[in-house]
Protein backbone atom coordinates (compact mmCIF):
# COMPACT_ATOMS: atom_id res chain seq x y z
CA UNK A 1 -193.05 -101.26 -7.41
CA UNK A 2 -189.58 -102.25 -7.61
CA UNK A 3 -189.70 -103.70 -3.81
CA UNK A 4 -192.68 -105.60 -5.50
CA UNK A 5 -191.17 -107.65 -8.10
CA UNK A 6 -188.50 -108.38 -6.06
CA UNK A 7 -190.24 -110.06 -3.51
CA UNK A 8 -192.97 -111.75 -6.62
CA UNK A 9 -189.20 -113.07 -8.08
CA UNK A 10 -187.63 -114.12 -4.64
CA UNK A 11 -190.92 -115.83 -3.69
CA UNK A 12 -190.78 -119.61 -6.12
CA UNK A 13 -193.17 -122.22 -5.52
CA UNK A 14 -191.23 -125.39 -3.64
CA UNK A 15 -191.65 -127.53 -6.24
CA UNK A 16 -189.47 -125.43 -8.60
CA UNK A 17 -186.25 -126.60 -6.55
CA UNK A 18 -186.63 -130.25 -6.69
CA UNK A 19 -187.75 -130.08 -10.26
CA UNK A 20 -184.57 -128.14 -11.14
CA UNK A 21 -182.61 -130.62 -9.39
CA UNK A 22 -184.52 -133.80 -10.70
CA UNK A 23 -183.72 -131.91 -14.32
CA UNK A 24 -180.15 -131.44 -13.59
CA UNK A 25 -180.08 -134.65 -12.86
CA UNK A 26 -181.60 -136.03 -15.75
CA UNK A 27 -179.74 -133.73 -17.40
CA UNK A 28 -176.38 -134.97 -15.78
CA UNK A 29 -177.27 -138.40 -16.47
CA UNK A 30 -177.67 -138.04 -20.19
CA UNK A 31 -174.48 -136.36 -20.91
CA UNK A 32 -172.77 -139.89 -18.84
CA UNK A 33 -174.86 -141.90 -20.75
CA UNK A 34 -173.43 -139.87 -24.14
CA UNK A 35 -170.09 -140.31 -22.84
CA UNK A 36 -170.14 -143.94 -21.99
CA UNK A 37 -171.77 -144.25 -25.67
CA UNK A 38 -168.92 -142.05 -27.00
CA UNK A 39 -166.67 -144.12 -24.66
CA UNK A 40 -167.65 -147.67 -26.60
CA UNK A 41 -167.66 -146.27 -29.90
CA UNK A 42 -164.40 -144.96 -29.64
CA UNK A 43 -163.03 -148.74 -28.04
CA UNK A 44 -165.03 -150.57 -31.53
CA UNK A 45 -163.45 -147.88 -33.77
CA UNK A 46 -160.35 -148.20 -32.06
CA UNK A 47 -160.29 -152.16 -32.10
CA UNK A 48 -161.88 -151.86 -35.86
CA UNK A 49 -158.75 -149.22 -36.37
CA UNK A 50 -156.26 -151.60 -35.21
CA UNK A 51 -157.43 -154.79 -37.28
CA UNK A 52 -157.24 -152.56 -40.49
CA UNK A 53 -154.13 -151.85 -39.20
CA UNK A 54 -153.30 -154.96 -39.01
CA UNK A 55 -154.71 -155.54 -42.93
CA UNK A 56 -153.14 -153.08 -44.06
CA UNK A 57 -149.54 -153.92 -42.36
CA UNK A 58 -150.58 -157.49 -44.11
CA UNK A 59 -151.18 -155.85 -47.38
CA UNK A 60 -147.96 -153.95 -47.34
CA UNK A 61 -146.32 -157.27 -47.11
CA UNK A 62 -148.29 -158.87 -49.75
CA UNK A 63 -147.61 -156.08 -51.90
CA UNK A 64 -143.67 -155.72 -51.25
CA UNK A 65 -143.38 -159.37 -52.16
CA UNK A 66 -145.35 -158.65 -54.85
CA UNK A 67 -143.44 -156.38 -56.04
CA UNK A 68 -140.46 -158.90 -55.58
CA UNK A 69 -141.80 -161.68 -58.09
CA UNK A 70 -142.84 -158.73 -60.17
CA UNK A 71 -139.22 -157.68 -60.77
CA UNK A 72 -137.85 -160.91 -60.96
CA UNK A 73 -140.38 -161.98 -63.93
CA UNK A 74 -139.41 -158.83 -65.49
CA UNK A 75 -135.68 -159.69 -64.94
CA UNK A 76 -136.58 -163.18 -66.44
CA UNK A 77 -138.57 -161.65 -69.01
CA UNK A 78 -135.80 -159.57 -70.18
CA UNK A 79 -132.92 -162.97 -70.04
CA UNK A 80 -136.02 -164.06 -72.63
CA UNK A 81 -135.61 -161.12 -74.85
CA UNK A 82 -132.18 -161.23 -74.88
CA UNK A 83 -131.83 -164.92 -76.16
CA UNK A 84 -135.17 -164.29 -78.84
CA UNK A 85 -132.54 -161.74 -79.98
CA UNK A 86 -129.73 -163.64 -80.31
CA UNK A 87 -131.49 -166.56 -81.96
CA UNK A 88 -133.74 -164.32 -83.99
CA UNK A 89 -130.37 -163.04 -85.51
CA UNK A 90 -129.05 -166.06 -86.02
CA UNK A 91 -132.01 -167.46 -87.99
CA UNK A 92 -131.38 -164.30 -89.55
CA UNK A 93 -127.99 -164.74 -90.90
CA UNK A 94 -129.00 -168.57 -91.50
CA UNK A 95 -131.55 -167.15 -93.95
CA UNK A 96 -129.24 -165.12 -95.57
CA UNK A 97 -126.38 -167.24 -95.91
CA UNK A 98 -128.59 -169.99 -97.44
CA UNK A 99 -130.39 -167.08 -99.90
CA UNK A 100 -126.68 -166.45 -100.89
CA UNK A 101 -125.71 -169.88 -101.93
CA UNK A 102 -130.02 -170.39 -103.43
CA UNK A 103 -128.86 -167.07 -105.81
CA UNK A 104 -125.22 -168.55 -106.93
CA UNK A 105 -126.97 -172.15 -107.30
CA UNK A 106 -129.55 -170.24 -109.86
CA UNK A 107 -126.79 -168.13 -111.13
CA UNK A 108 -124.96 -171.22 -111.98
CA UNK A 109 -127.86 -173.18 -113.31
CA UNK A 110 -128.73 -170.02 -115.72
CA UNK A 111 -125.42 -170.36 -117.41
CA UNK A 112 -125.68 -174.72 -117.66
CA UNK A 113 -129.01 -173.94 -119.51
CA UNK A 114 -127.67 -171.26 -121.59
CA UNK A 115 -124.51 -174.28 -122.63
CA UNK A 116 -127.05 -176.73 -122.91
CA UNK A 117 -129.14 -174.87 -125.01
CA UNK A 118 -125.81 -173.92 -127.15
CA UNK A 119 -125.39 -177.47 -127.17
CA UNK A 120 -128.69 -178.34 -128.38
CA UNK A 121 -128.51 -175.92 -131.24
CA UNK A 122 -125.16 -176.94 -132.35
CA UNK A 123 -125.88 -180.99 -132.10
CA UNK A 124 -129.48 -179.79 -133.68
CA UNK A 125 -127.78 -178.38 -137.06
CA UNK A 126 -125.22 -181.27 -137.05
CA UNK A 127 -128.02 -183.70 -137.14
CA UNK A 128 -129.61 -181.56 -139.69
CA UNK A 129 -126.58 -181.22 -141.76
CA UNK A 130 -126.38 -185.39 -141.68
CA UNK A 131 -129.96 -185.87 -142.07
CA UNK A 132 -129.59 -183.39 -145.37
CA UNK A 133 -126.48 -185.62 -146.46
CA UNK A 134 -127.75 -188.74 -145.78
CA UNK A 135 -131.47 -187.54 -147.65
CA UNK A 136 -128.74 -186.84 -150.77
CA UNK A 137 -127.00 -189.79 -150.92
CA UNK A 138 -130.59 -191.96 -150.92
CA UNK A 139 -131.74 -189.62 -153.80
CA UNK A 140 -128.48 -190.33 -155.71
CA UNK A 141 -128.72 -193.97 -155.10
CA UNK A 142 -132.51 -194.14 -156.12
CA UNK A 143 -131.59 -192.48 -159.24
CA UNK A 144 -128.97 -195.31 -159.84
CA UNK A 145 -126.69 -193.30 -162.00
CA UNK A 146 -124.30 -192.86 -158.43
CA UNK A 147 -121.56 -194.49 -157.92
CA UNK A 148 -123.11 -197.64 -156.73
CA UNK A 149 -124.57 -198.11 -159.89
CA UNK A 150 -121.54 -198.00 -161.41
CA UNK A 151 -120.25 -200.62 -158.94
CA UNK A 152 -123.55 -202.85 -159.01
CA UNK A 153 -122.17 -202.41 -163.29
CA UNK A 154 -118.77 -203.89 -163.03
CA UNK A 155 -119.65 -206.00 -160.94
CA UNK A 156 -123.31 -208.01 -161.93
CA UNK A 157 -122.73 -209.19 -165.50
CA UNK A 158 -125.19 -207.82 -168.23
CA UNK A 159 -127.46 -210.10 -169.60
């Protein structure tokens, strides 16, 4: 039985060759036709790899001069700072040296009021004092019996 199979197996039909081979073939043919497709991938991906490159070597410049202006501003930036400073504290002292002399001018102006008003009450009760005298001396004259009655006596005859 053995003898049997063997000879069933070694026996193929002819066409079983050539189909093989036509297979193979096909077969053969589609892995070339994969690589050339792998083959012009990889040449785009490579060209497409080395104008990124190229971007990105661009980029790197654009950034490192970038980053060039960026420092310098901040360099300018802090020049700016440093003369707001100084000017700040100069307005600062300005303002105080000018609140100084604003406080001594009110200082001094308190204490011309206070004379003034001194003043005024002393010249007030003079006044007063004449007004009072002078109010006396018109009573005593209305009266007649003063002393310029006595003068108006000697000297106007009686009738």
């Amino acid at each position: 039985m053995l003898t049997l199979a063997l000879l069933q197996a070694g026996a193929s039909p002819a066409w079983v060759g050539p189909t093989v081979a036509i297979s193979l073939a096909v077969v053969a043919l589609s892995f070339l036709g994969m690589a050339v497709v792998v083959a012009i991938a990889a040449l785009k991906v490579a060209g497409q790899a080395q104008k990124v490159g190229h971007l990105v070597d661009g980029l790197q410049d654009d950034i490192g001069r970038t980053l060039k202006a960026v420092r310098h501003l901040t360099e300018q930036g802090q020049d700016v700072m440093v003369v707001v400073r100084q000017e700040t504290g100069a307005f600062a002292q300005t303002a105080r040296r000018i609140r100084r002399k604003l406080v001594r001018a009110v200082d001094r102006i308190e204490v011309k009021l206070e004379e003034a008003e001194t003043l005024y009450d002393v010249v007030h009760d003079e006044i007063e004092g004449v007004a009072l005298d002078a109010a006396a001396a018109l009573r005593t004259v209305r009266r007649g019996n003063g002393m310029l009655g006595r003068v108006r006596r000697l000297l106007v005859p009686s009738r």
